[in-house]
PDB file of N, CA and C in Angstrom:
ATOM      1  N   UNK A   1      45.050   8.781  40.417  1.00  0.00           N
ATOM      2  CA  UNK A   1      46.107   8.829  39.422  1.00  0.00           C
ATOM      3  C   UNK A   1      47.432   9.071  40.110  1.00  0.00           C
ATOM      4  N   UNK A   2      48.390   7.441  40.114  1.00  0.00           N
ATOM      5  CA  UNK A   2      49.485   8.396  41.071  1.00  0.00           C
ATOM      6  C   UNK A   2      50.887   7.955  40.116  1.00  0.00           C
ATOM      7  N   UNK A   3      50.567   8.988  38.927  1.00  0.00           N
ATOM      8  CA  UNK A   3      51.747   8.670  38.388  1.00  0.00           C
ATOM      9  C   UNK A   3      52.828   9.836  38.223  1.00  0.00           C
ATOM     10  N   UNK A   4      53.882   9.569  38.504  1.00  0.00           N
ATOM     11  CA  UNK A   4      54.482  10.969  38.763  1.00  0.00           C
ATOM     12  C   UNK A   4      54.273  12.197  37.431  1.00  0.00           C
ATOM     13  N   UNK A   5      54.828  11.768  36.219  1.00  0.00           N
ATOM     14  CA  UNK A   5      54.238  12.877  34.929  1.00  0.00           C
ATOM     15  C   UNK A   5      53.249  12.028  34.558  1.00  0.00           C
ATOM     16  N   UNK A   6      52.156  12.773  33.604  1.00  0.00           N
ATOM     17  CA  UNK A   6      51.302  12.538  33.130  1.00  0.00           C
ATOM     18  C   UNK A   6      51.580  13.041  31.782  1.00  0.00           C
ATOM     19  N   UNK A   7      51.196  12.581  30.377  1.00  0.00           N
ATOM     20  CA  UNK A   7      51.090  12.987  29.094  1.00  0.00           C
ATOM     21  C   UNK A   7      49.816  13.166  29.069  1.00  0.00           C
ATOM     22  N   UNK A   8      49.697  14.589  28.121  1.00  0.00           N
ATOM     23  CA  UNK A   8      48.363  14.674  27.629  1.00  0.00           C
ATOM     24  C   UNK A   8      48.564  14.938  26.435  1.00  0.00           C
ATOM     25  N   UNK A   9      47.856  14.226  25.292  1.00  0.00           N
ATOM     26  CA  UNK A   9      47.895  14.816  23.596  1.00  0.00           C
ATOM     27  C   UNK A   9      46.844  15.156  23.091  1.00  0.00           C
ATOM     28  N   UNK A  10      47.180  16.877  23.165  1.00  0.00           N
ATOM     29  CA  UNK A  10      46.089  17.845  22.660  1.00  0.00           C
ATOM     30  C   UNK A  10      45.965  17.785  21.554  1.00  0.00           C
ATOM     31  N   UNK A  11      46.273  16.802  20.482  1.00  0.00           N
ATOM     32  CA  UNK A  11      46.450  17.149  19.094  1.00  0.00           C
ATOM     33  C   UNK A  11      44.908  16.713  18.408  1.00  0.00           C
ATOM     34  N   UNK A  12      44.592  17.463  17.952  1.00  0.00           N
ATOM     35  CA  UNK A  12      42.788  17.662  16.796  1.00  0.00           C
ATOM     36  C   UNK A  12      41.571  18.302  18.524  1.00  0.00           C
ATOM     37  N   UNK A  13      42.297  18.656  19.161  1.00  0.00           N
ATOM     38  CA  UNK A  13      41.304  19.418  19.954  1.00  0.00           C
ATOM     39  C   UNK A  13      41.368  20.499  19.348  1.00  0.00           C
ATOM     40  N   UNK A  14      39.875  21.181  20.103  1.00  0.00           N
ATOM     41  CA  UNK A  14      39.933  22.787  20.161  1.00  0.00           C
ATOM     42  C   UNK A  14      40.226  23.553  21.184  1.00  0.00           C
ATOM     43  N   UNK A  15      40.487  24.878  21.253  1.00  0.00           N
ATOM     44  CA  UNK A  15      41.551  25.178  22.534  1.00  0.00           C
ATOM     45  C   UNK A  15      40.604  24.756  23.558  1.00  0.00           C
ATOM     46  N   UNK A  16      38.731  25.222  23.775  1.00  0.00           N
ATOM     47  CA  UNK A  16      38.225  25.007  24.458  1.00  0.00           C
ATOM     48  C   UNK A  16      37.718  23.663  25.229  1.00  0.00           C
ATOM     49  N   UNK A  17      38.118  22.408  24.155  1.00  0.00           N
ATOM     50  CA  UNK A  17      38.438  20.755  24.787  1.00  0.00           C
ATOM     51  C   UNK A  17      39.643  20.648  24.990  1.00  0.00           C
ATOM     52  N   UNK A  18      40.718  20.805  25.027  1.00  0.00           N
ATOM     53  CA  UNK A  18      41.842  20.600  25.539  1.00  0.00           C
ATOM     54  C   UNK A  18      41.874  21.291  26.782  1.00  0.00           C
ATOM     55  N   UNK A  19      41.374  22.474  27.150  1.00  0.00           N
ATOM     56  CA  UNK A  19      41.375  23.420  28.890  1.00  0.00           C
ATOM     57  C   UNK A  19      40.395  22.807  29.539  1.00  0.00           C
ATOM     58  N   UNK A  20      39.636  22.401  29.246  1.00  0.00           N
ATOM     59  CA  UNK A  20      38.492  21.737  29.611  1.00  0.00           C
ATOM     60  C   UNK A  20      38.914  20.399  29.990  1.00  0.00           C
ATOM     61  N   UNK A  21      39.412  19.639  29.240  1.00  0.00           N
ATOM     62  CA  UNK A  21      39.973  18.387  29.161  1.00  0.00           C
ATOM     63  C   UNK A  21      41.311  18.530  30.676  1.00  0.00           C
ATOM     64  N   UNK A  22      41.933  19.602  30.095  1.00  0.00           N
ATOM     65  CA  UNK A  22      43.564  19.422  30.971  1.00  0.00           C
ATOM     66  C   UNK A  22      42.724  19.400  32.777  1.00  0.00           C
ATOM     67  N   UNK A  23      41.991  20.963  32.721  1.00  0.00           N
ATOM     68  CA  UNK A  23      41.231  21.102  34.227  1.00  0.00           C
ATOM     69  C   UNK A  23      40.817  19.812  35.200  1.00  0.00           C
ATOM     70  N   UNK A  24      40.111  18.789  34.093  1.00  0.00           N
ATOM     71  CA  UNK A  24      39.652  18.139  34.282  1.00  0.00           C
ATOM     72  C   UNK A  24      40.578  16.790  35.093  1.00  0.00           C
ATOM     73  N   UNK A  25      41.557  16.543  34.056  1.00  0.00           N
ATOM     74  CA  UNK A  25      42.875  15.768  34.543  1.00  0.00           C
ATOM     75  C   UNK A  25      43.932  16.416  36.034  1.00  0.00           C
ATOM     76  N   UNK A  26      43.550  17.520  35.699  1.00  0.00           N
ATOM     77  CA  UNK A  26      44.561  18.333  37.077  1.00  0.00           C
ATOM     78  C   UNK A  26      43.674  17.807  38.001  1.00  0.00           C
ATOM     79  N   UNK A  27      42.014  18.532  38.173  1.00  0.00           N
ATOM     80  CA  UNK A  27      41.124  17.545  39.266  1.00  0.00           C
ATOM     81  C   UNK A  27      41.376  16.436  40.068  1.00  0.00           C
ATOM     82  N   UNK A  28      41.431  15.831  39.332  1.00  0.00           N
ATOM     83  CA  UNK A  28      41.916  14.128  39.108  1.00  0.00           C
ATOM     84  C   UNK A  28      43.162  13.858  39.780  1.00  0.00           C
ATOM     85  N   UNK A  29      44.456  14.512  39.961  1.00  0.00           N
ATOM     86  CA  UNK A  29      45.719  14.403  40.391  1.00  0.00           C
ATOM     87  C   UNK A  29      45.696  14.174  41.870  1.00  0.00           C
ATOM     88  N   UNK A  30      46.595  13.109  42.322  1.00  0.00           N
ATOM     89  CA  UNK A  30      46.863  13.207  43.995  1.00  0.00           C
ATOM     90  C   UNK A  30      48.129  13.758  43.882  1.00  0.00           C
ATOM     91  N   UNK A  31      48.713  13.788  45.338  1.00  0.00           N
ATOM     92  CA  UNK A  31      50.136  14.053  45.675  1.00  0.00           C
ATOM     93  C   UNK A  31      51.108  13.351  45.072  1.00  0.00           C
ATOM     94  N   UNK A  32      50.767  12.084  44.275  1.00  0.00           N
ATOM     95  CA  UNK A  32      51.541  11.264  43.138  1.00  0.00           C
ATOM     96  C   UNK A  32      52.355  12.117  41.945  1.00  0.00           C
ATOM     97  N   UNK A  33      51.520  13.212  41.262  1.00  0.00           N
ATOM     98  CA  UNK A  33      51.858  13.455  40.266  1.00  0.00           C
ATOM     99  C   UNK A  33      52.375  15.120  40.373  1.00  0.00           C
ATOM    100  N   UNK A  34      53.452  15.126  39.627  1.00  0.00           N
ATOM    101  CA  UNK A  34      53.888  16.682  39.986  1.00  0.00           C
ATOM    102  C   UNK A  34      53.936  17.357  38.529  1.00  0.00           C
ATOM    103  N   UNK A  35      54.031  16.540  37.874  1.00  0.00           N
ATOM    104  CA  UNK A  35      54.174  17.484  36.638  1.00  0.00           C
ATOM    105  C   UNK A  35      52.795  16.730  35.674  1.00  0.00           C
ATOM    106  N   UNK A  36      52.620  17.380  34.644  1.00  0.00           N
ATOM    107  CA  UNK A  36      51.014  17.136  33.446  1.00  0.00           C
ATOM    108  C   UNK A  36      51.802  17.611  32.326  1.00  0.00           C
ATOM    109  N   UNK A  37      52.759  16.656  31.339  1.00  0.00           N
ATOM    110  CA  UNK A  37      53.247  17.151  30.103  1.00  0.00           C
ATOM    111  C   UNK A  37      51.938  17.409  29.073  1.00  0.00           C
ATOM    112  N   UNK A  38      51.834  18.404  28.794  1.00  0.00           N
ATOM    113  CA  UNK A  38      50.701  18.998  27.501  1.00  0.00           C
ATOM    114  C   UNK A  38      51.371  18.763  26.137  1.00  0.00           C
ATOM    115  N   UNK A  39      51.102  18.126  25.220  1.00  0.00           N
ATOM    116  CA  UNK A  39      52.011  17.465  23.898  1.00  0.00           C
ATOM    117  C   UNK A  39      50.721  18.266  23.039  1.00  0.00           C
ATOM    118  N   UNK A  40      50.890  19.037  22.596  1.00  0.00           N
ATOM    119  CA  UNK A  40      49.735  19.998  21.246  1.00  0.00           C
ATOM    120  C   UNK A  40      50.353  20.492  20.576  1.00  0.00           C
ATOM    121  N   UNK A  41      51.522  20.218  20.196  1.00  0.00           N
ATOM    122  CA  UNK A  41      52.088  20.517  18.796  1.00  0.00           C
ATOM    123  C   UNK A  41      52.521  21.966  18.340  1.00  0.00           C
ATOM    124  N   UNK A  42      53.338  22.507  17.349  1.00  0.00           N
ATOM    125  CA  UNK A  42      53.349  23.810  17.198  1.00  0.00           C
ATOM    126  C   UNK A  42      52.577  24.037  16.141  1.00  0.00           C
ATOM    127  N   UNK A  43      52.557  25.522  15.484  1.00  0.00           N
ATOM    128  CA  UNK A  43      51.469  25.757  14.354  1.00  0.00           C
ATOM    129  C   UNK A  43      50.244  26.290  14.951  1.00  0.00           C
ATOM    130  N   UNK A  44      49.066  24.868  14.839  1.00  0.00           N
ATOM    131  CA  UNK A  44      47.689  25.127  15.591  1.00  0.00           C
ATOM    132  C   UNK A  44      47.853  24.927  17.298  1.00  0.00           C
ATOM    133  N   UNK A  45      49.003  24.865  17.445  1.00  0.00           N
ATOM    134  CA  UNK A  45      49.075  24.147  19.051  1.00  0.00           C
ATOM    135  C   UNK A  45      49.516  25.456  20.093  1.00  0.00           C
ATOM    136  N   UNK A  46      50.144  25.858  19.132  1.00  0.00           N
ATOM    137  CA  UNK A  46      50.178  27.122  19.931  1.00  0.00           C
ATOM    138  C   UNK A  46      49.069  27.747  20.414  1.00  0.00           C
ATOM    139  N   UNK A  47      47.877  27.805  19.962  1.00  0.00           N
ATOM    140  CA  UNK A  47      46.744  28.241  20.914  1.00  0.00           C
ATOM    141  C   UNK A  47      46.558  27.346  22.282  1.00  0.00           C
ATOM    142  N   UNK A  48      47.057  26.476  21.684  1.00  0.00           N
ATOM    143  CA  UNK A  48      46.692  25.994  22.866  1.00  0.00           C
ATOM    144  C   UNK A  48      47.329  26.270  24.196  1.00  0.00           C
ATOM    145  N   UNK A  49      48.594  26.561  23.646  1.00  0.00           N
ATOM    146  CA  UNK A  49      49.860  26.721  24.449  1.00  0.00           C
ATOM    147  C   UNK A  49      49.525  28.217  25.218  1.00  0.00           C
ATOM    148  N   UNK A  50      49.104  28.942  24.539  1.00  0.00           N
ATOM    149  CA  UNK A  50      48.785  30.659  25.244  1.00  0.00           C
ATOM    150  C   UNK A  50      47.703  30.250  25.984  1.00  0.00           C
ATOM    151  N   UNK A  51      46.621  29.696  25.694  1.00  0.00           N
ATOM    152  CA  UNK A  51      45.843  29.444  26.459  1.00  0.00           C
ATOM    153  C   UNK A  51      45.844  28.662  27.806  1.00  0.00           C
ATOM    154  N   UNK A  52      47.365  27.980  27.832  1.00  0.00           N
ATOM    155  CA  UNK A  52      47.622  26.994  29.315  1.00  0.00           C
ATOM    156  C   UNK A  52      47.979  27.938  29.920  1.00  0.00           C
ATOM    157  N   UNK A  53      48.786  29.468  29.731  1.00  0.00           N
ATOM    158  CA  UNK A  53      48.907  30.279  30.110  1.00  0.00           C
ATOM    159  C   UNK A  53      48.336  31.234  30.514  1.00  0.00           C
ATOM    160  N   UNK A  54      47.283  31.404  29.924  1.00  0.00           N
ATOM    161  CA  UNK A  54      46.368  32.811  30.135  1.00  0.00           C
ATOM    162  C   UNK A  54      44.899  31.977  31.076  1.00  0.00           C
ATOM    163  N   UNK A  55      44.833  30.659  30.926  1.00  0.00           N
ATOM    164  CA  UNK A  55      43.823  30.104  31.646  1.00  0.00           C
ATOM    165  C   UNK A  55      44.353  29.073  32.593  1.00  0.00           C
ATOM    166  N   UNK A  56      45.457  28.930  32.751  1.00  0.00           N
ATOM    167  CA  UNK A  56      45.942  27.608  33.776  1.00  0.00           C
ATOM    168  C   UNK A  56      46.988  28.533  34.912  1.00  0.00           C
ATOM    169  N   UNK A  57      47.775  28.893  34.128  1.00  0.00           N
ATOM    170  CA  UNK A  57      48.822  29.742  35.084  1.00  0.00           C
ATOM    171  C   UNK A  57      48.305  31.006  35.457  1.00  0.00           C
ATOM    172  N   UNK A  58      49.308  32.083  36.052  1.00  0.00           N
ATOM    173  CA  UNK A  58      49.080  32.946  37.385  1.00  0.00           C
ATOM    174  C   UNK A  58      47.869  32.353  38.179  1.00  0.00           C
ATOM    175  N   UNK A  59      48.197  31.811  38.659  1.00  0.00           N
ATOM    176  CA  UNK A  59      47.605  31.569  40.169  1.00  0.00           C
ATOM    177  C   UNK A  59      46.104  31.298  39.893  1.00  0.00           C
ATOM    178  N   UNK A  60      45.639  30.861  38.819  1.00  0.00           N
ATOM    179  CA  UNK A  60      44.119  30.570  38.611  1.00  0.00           C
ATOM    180  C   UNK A  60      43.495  29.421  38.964  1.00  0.00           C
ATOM    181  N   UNK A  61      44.530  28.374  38.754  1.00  0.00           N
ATOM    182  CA  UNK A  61      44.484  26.812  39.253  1.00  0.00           C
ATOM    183  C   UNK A  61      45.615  26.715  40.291  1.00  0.00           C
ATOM    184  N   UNK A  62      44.884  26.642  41.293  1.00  0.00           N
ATOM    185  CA  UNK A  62      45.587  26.600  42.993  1.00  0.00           C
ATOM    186  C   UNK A  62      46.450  25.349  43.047  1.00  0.00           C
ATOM    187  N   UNK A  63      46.379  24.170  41.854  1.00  0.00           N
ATOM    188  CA  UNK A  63      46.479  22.960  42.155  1.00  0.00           C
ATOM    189  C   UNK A  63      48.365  23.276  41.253  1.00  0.00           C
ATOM    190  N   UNK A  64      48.356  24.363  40.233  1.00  0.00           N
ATOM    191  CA  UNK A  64      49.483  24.656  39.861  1.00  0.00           C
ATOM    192  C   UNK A  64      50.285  25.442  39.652  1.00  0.00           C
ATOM    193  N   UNK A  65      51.400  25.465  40.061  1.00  0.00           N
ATOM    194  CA  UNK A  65      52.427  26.375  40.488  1.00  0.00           C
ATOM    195  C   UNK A  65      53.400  26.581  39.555  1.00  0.00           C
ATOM    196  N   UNK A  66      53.123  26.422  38.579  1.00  0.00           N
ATOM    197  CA  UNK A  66      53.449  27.161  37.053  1.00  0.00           C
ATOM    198  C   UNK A  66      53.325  26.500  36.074  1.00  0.00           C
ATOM    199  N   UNK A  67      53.707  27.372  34.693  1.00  0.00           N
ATOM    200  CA  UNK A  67      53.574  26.883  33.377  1.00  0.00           C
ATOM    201  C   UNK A  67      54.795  26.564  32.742  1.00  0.00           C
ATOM    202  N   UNK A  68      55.349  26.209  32.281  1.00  0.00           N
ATOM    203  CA  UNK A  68      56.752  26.180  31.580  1.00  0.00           C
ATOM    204  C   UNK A  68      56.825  25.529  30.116  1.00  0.00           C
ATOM    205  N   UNK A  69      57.483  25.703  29.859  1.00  0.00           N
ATOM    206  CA  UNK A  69      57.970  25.168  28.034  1.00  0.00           C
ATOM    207  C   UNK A  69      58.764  24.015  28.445  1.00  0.00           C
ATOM    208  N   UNK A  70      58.009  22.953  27.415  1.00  0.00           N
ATOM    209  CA  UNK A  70      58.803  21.956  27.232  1.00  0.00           C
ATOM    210  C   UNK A  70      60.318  21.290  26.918  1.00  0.00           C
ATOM    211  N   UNK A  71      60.252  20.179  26.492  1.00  0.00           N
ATOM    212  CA  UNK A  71      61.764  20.195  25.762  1.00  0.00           C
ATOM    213  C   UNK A  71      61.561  20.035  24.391  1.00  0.00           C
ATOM    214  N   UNK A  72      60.468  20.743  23.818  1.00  0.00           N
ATOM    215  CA  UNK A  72      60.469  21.252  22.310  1.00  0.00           C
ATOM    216  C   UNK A  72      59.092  22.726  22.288  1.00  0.00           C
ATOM    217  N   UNK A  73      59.058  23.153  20.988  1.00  0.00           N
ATOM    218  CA  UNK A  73      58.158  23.916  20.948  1.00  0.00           C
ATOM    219  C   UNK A  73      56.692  23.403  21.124  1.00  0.00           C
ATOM    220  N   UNK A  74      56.304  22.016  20.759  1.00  0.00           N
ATOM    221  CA  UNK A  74      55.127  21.688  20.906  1.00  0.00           C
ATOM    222  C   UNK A  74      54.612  20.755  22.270  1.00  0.00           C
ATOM    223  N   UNK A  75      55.601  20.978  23.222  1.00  0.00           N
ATOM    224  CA  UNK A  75      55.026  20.541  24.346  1.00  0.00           C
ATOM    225  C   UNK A  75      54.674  21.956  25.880  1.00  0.00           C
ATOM    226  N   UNK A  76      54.389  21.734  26.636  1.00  0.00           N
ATOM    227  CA  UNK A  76      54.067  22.688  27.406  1.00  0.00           C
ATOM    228  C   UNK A  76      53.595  22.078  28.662  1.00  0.00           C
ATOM    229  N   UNK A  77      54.287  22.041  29.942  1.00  0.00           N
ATOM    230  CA  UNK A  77      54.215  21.041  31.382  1.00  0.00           C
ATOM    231  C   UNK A  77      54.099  22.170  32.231  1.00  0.00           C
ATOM    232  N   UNK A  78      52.736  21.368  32.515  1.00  0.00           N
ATOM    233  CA  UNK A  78      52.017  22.041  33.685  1.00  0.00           C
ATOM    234  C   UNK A  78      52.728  21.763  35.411  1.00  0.00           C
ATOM    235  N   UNK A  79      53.484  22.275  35.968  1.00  0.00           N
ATOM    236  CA  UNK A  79      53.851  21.651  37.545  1.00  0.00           C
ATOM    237  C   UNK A  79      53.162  21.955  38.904  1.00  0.00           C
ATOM    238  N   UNK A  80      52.565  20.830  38.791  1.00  0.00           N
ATOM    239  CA  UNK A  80      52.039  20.659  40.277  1.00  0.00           C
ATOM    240  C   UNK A  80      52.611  20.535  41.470  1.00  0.00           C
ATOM    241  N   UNK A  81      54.070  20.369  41.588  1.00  0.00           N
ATOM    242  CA  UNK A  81      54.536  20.383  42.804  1.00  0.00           C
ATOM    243  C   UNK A  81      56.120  20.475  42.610  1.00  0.00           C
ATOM    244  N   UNK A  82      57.434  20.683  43.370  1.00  0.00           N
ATOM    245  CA  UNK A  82      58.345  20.883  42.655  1.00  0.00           C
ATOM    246  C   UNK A  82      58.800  19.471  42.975  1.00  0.00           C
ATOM    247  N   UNK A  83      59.990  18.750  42.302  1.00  0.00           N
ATOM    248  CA  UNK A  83      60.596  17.323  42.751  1.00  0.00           C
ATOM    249  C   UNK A  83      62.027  17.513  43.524  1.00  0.00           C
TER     250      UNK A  83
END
């Protein structure tokens, strides 16, 4: 996969297929891609959103070097490398 961002749309997952799902796509990443935009919406998406946090960020996935907020409330980009 060597595309520089990646979209992912968490929308009608459950938090536990969408972390499952995202892990899975980070796996997957070469030196191509630096950022993984997470698109899950606000409302129900927000779980999802604490959960990219409490299960993706501090230093749990070696492959990423932080979590950050989108350019709205219902997105959430994972960065794999800085540009």
């Amino acid at each position: 996969m060597s595309q520089p961002i990646i979209e992912f749309d968490a929308h009608g997952l459950t938090v536990d297929q969408a972390i499952r799902q995202i892990e899975a796509l980070i796996a997957k990443c070469d030196s191509g891609t630096y950022r993984i935009r997470v698109i899950h919406g606000y409302h129900r998406g927000n779980n999802i959103q604490r959960a990219l946090y409490d299960e993706i960020d501090r230093g749990r996935n070696p492959k990423v070097v932080r979590v950050i907020g989108g350019s709205n409330p219902g997105i959430t980009e994972l960065v794999l490398r800085e540009y």
